[in-house]
Structures are given as structure tokens and as C-alpha cells.
C-alpha atoms as a PDB file:
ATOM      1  CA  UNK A   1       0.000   0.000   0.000  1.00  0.00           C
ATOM      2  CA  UNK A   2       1.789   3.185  -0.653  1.00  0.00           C
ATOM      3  CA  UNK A   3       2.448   5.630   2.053  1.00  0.00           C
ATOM      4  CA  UNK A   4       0.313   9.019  -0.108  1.00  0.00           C
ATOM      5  CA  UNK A   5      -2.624   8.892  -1.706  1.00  0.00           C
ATOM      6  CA  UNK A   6      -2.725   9.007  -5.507  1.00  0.00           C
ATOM      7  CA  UNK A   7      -3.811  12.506  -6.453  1.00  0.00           C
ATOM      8  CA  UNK A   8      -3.039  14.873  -4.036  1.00  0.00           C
ATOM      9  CA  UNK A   9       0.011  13.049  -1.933  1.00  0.00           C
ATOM     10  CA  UNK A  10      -1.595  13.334   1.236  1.00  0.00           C
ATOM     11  CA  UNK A  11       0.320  11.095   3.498  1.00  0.00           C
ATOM     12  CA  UNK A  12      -1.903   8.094   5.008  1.00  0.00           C
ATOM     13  CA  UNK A  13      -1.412   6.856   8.887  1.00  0.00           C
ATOM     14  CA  UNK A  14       0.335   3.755   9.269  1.00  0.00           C
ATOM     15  CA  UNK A  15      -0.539   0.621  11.135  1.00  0.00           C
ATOM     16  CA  UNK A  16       0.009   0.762  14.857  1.00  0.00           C
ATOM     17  CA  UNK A  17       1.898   4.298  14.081  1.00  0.00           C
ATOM     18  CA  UNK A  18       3.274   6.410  16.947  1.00  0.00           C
ATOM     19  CA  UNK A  19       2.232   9.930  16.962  1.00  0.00           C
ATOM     20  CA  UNK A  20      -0.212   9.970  14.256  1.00  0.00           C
ATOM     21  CA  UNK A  21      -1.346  13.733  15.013  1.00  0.00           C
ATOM     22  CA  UNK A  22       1.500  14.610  13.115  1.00  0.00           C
ATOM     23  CA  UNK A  23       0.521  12.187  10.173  1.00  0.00           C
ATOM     24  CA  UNK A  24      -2.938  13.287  10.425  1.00  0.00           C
ATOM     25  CA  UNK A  25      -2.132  17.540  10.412  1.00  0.00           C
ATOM     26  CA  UNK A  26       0.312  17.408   7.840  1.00  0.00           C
ATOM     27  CA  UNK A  27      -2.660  15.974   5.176  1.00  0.00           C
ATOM     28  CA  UNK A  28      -5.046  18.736   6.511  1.00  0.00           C
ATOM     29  CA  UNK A  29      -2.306  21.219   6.003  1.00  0.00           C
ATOM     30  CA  UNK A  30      -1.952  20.134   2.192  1.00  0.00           C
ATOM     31  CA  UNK A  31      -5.831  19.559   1.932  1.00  0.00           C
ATOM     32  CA  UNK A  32      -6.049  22.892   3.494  1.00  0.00           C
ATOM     33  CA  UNK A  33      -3.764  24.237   0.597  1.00  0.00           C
ATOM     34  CA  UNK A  34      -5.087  22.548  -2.439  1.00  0.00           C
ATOM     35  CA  UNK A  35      -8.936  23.173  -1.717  1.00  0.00           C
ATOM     36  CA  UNK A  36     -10.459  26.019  -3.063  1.00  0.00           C
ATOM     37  CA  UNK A  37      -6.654  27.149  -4.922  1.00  0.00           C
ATOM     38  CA  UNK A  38      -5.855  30.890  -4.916  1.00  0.00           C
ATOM     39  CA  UNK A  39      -2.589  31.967  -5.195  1.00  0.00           C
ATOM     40  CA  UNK A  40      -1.317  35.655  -4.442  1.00  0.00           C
ATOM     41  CA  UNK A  41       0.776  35.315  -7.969  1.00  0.00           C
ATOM     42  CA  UNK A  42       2.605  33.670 -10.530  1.00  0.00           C
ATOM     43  CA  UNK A  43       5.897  35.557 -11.580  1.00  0.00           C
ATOM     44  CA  UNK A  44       7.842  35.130  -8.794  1.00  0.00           C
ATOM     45  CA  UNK A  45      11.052  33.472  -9.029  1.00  0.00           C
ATOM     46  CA  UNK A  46      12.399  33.834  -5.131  1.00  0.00           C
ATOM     47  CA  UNK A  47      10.508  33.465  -1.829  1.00  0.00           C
ATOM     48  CA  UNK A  48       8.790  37.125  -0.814  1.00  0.00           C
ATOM     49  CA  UNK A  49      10.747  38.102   1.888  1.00  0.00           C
ATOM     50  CA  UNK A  50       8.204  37.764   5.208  1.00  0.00           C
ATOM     51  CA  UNK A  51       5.809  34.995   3.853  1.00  0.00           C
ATOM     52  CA  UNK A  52       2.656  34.602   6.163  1.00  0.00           C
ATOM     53  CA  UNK A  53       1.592  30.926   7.149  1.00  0.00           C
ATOM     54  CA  UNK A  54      -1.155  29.810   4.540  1.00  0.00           C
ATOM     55  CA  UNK A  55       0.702  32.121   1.916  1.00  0.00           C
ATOM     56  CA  UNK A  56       0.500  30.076  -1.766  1.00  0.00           C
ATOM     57  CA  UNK A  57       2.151  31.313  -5.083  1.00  0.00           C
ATOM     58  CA  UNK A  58       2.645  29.826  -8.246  1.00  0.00           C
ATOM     59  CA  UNK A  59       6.494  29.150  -9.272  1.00  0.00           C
ATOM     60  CA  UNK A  60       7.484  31.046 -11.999  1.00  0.00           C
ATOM     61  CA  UNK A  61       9.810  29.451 -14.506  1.00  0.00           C
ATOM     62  CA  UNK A  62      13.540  29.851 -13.586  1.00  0.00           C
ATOM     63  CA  UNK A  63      12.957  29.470  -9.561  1.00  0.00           C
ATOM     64  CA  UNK A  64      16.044  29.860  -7.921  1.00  0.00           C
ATOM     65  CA  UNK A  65      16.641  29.513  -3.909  1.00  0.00           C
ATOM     66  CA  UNK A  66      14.126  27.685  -1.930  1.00  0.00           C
ATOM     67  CA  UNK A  67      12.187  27.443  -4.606  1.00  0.00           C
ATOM     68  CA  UNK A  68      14.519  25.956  -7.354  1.00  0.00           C
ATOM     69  CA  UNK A  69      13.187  22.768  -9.430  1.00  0.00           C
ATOM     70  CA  UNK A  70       9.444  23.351  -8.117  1.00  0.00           C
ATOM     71  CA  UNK A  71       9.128  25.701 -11.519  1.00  0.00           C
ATOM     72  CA  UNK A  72       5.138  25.668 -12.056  1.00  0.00           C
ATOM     73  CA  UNK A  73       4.469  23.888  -8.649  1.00  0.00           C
ATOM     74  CA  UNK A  74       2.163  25.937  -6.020  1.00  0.00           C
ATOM     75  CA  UNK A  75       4.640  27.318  -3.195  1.00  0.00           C
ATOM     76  CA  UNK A  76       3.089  26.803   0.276  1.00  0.00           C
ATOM     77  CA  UNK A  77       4.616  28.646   3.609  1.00  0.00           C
ATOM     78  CA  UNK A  78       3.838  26.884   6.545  1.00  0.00           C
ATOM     79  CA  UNK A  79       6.591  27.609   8.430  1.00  0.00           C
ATOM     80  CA  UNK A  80       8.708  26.951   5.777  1.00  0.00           C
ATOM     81  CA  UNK A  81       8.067  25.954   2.245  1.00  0.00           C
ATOM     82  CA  UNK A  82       6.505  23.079   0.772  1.00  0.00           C
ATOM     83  CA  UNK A  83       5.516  22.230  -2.566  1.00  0.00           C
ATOM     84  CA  UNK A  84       2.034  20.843  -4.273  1.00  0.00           C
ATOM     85  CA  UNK A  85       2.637  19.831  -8.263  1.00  0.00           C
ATOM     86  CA  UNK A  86      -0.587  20.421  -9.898  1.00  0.00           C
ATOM     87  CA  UNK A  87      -2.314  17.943 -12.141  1.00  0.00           C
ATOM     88  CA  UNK A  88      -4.507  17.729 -15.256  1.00  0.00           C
ATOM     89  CA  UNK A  89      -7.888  19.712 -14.090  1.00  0.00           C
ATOM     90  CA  UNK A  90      -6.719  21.341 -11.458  1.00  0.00           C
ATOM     91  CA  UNK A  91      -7.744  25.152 -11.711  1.00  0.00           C
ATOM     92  CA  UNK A  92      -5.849  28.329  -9.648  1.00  0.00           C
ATOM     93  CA  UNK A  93      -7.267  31.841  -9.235  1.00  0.00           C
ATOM     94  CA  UNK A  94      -4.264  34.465  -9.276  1.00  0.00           C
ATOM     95  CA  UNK A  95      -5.014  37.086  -6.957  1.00  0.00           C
ATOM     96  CA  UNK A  96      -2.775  39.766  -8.519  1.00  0.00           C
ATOM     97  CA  UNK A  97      -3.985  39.553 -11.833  1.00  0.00           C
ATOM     98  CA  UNK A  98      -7.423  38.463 -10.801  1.00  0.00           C
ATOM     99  CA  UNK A  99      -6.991  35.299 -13.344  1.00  0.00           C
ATOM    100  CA  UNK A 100      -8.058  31.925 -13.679  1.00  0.00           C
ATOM    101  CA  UNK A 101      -5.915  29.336 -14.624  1.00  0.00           C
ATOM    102  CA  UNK A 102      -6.364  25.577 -15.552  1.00  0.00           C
ATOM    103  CA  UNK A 103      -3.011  23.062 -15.421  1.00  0.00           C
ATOM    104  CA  UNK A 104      -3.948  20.775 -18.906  1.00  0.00           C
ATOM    105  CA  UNK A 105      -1.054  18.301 -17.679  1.00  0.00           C
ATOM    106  CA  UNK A 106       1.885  20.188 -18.747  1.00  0.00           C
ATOM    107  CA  UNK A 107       1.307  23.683 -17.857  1.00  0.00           C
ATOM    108  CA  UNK A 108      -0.775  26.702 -16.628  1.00  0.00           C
ATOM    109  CA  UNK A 109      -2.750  28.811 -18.867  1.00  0.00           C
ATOM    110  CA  UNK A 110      -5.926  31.066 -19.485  1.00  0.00           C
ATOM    111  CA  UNK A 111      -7.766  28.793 -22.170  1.00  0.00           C
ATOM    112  CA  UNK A 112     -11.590  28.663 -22.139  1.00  0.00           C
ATOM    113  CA  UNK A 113     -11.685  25.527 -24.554  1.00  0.00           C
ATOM    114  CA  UNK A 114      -8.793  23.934 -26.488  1.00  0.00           C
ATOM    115  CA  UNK A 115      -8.412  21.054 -28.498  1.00  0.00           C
ATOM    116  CA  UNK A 116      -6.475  17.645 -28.439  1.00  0.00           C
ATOM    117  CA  UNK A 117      -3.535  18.965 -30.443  1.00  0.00           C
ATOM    118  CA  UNK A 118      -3.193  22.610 -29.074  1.00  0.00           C
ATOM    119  CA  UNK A 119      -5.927  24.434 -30.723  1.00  0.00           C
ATOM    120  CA  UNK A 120      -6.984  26.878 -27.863  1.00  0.00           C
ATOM    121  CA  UNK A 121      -9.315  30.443 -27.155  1.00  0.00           C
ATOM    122  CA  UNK A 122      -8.824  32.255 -24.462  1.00  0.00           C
ATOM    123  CA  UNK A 123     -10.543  35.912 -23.063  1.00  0.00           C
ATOM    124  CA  UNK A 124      -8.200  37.779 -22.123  1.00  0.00           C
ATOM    125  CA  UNK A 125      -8.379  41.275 -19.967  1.00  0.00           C
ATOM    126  CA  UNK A 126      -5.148  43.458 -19.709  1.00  0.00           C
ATOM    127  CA  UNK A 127      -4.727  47.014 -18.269  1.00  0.00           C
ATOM    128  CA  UNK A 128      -2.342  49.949 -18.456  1.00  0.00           C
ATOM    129  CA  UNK A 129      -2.065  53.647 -16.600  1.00  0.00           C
ATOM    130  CA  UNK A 130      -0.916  55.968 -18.913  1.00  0.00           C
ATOM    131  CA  UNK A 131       0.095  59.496 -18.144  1.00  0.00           C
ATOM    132  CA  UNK A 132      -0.273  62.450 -20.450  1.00  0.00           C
ATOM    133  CA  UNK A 133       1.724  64.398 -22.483  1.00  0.00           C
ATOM    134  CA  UNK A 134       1.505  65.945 -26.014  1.00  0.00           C
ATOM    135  CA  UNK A 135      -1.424  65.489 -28.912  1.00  0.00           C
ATOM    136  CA  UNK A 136      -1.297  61.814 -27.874  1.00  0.00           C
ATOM    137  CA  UNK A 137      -0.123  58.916 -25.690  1.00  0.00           C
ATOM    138  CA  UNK A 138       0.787  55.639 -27.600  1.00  0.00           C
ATOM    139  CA  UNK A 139      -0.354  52.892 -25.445  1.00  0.00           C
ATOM    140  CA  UNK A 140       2.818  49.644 -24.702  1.00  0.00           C
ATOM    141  CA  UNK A 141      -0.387  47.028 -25.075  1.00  0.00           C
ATOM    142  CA  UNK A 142      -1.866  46.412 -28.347  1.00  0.00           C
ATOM    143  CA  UNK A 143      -4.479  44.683 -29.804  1.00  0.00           C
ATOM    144  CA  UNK A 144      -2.647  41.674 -30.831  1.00  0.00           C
ATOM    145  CA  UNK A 145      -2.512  39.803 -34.585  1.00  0.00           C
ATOM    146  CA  UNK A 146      -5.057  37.777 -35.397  1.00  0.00           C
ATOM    147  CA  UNK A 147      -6.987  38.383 -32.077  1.00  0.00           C
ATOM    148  CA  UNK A 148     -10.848  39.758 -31.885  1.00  0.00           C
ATOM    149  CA  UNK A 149     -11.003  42.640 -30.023  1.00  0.00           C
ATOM    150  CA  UNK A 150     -14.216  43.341 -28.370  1.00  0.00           C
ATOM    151  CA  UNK A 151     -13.682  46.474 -26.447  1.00  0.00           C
ATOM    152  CA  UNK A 152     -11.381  48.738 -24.853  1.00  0.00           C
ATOM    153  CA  UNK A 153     -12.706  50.664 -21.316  1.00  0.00           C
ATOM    154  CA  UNK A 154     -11.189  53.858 -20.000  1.00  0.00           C
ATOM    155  CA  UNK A 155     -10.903  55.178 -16.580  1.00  0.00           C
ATOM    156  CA  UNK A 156      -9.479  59.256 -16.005  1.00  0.00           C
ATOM    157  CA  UNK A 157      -7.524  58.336 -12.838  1.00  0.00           C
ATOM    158  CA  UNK A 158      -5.941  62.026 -12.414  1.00  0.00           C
ATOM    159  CA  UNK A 159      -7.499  64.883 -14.033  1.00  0.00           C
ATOM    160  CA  UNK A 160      -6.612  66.252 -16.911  1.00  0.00           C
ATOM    161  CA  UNK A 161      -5.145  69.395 -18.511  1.00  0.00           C
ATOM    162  CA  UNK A 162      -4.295  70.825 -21.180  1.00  0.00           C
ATOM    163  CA  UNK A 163      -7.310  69.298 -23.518  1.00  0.00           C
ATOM    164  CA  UNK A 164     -11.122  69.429 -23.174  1.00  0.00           C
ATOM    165  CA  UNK A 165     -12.276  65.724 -23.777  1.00  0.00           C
ATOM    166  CA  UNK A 166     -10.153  63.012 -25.379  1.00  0.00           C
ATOM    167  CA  UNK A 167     -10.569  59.857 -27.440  1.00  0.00           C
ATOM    168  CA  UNK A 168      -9.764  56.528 -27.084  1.00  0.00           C
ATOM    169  CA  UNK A 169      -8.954  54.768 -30.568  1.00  0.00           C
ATOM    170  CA  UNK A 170      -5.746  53.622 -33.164  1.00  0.00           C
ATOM    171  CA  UNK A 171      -4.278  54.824 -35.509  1.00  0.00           C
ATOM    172  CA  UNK A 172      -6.325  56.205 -38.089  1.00  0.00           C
ATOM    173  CA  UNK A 173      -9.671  55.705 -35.968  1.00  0.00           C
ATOM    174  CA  UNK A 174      -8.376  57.709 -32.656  1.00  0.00           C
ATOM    175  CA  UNK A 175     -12.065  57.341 -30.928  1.00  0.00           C
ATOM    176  CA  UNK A 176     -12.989  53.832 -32.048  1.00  0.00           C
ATOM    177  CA  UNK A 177     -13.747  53.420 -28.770  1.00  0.00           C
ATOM    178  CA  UNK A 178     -14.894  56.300 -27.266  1.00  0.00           C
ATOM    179  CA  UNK A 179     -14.671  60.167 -27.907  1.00  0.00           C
ATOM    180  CA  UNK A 180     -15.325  63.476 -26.177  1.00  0.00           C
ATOM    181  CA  UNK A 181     -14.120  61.767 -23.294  1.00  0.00           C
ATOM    182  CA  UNK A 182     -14.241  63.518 -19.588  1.00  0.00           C
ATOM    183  CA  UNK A 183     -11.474  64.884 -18.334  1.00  0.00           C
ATOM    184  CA  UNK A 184     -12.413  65.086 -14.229  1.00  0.00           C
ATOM    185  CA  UNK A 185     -10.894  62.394 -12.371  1.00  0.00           C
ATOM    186  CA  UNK A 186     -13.319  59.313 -12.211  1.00  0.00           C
ATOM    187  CA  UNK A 187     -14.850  59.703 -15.513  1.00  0.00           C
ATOM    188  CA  UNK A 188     -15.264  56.381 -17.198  1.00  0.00           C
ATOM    189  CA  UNK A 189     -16.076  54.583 -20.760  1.00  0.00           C
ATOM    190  CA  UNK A 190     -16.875  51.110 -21.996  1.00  0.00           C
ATOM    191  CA  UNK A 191     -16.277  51.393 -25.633  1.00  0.00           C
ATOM    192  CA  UNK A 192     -17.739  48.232 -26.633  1.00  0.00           C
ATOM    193  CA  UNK A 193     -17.587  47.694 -30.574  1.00  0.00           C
ATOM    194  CA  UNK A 194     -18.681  44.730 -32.925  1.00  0.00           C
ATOM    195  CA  UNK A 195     -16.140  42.055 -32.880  1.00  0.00           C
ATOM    196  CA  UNK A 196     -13.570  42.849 -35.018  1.00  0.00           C
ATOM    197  CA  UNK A 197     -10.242  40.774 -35.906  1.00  0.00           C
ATOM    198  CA  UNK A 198      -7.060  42.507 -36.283  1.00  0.00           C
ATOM    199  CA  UNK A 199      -4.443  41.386 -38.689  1.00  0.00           C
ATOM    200  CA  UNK A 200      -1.142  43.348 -36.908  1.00  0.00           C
ATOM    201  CA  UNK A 201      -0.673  44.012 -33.504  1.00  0.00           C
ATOM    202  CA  UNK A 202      -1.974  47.471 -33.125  1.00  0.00           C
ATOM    203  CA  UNK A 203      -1.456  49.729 -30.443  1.00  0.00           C
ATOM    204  CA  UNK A 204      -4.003  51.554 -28.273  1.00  0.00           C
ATOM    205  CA  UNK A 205      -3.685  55.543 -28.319  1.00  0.00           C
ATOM    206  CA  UNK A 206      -5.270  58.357 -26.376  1.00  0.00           C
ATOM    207  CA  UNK A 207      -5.610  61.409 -28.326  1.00  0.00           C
ATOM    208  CA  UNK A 208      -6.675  64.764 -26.880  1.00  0.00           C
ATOM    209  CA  UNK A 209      -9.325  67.364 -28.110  1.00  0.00           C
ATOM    210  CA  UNK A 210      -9.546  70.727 -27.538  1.00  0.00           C
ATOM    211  CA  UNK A 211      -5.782  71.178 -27.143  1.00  0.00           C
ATOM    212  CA  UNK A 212      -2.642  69.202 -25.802  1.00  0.00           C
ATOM    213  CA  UNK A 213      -2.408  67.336 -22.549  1.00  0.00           C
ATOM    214  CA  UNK A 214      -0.022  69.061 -19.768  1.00  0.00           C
ATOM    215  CA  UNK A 215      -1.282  66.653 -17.527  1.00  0.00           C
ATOM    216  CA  UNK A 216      -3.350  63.774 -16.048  1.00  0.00           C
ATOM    217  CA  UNK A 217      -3.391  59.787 -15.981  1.00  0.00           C
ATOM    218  CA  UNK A 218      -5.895  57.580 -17.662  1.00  0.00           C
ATOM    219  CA  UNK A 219      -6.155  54.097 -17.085  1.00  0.00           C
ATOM    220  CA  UNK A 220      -7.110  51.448 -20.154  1.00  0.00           C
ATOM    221  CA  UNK A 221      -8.317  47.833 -20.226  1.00  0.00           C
ATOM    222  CA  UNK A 222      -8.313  45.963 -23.472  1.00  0.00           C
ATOM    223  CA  UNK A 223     -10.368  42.758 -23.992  1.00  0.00           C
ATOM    224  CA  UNK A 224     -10.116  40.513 -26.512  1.00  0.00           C
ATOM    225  CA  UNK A 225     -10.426  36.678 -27.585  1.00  0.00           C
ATOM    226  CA  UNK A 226      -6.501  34.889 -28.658  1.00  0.00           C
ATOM    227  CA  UNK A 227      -6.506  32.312 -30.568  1.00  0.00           C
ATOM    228  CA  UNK A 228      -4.042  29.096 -30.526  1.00  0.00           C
ATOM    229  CA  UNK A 229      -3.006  27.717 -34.102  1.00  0.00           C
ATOM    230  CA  UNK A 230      -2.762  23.203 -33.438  1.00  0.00           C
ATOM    231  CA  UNK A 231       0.188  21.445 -33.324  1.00  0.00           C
END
């Protein structure tokens, strides 16, 4: 009979064992761990510096330290570290990025449905504070190649200066999604449009109207649907 159980290695008693307590709390501690799986994040490569008992991140590739070899393994501090390594179904919710995640065997990812030889979508949500300067402000994310975008929402975090109202758009179409924007701090915009593929990645801009900006932050979110070609 082995010593763990299959899936989640808890360890079992033994027959006639002394001090089973410490058998027995060391399988709700990993039970405890791998029930209900959140971890604060997944792009760590070193322990944070004062973990808190009950802590849990994901292991980013190229762990080093405590952590080395455990690459894609969920980190638990209970007193010091210990290791769970996922299996095929098991799903994480990253805190930070406030992301779920389902292992498929081999690794972590974001796919809503795939397909036995890689074919894969996934929705996908990523965000970006720009501040503001000049005519416009090129945006680092873009709408990536051969992805559907479905929308891009805007949030004035700081107010701004300089301009009147601003749009949210490309190149070309600079308030695709959204124009005559507010300017006051907490001013917001879904700019939902028809699905629409994009053949290039293509960065996100903010453009002002009614002069330059001399100040102020906006904050962006970009959604759109990836798509994974099979192997």
C-alpha cells in the first residue's frame, strides 16, 4: 500500500503508528492548501521576503533559492516551504492579476476551450495607466494579430489638462472606442464595438481634443479573444 494517496500526496497513517497527530495535520495542512486554490501570484522566481503561514504562489519558470526545481508547482509557507505539483484539471485563481488558470497536464494557462492537439481560445483582460503628455499617448499594449477585439474601457484616474475631452482609438480611428471623453478624475467609458479581428498588432492611443495634454493619468483595459493555431 503506498504511504500518499494518488492525487493529491496526502500522506496516510500507518498501522500501529506512533504519533499519528502529526501524520494526520500534515494531510489537513496540504488539503487545506489545495482546496479552493488561490494563489497571491505567478511571476515570482524567489521566496517574498516575510511569507505569512497559509501564503501560496505559483512558481514562476527559472525558480532559484528555496524554490529551485518546483518551476510551475504551487509554493506553500507553513513555516517553511513546501511544494504541491498540480495535475490535469486542477484550476488556480491568481489574486494579482485576478486570473483563472487551468493546469492541462503540462502547464498553466488562461484557455476557455482547447483542443487535443493545441488548438486553444482564451478571453483575455489586460490594463495599463498611462500618463499624459503631447497630442497623444501611444499605449505599450496592443491589440494583438489575429486576435478579436471586443472592447477597450477607459478610466481618467488624475485629471486632466491641457485638452477638453479626449478619445480613445488607433491609428487612423483615434475614438474607435470612445470620444469626447471627460477629463475630471473618475470619468469612465466602456467602448464596446462589434467584434472585429485585427491582422497586426496594433497599439491603443489616447488622443486629446480641444488642445494638448499638460497633464493627467488615464487608465485602459483591453479585452479581446486569442486564438491558438494546433500542433
Amino acid at each position: 500500500m503506498s504511504e500518499t494517496t494518488p492525487l493529491l500526496a496526502l500522506p496516510l497513517l500507518a498501522a500501529a503508528q506512533a504519533q499519528k497527530h502529526v501524520t494526520h495535520n500534515e494531510a489537513l495542512t496540504l488539503l487545506d492548501a489545495a482546496t479552493q486554490l488561490a494563489v497571491l501570484d505567478r511571476t515570482r522566481t524567489t521566496p517574498p521576503g516575510a511569507p505569512v503561514n497559509g501564503d501560496r504562489h505559483l512558481v514562476a519558470a527559472g525558480a532559484s533559492g528555496d524554490w529551485a526545481g518546483h518551476a510551475g508547482q504551487i509554493a506553500l509557507y507553513d513555516g517553511g516551504w513546501r511544494f504541491l505539483g498540480p495535475r490535469a484539471g486542477w484550476r488556480a485563481f491568481v489574486a494579482a492579476e485576478r486570473l483563472d488558470l487551468i493546469h492541462d497536464g503540462t502547464g498553466w494557462s488562461d484557455l476557455l476551450a482547447g483542443t487535443p492537439s493545441g488548438g486553444a481560445v482564451a478571453l483575455r483582460a489586460v490594463e495599463e495607466e498611462l500618463v499624459l503628455a503631447g497630442s497623444f499617448v501611444a499605449s505599450a499594449m496592443v491589440i494583438p494579430n489575429r486576435a478579436i477585439c471586443l472592447g477597450v474601457a477607459s478610466r481618467t484616474v488624475t485629471a486632466i489638462t491641457g485638452a477638453t475631452s479626449y478619445g480613445v482609438g488607433i491609428a487612423g480611428e483615434t475614438t474607435k472606442f470612445g470620444g469626447t471623453l471627460g477629463i475630471a478624475a473618475g470619468a469612465s467609458n466602456v467602448g464596446v464595438i462589434g467584434p472585429q479581428a485585427f491582422y497586426a498588432d496594433t497599439p491603443l492611443r489616447i488622443t486629446a481634443a480641444g488642445g494638448s495634454f499638460t497633464g493627467g493619468r488615464v487608465k485602459l483595459v483591453l479585452y479581446t479573444l486569442a486564438f491558438t493555431a494546433p500542433a
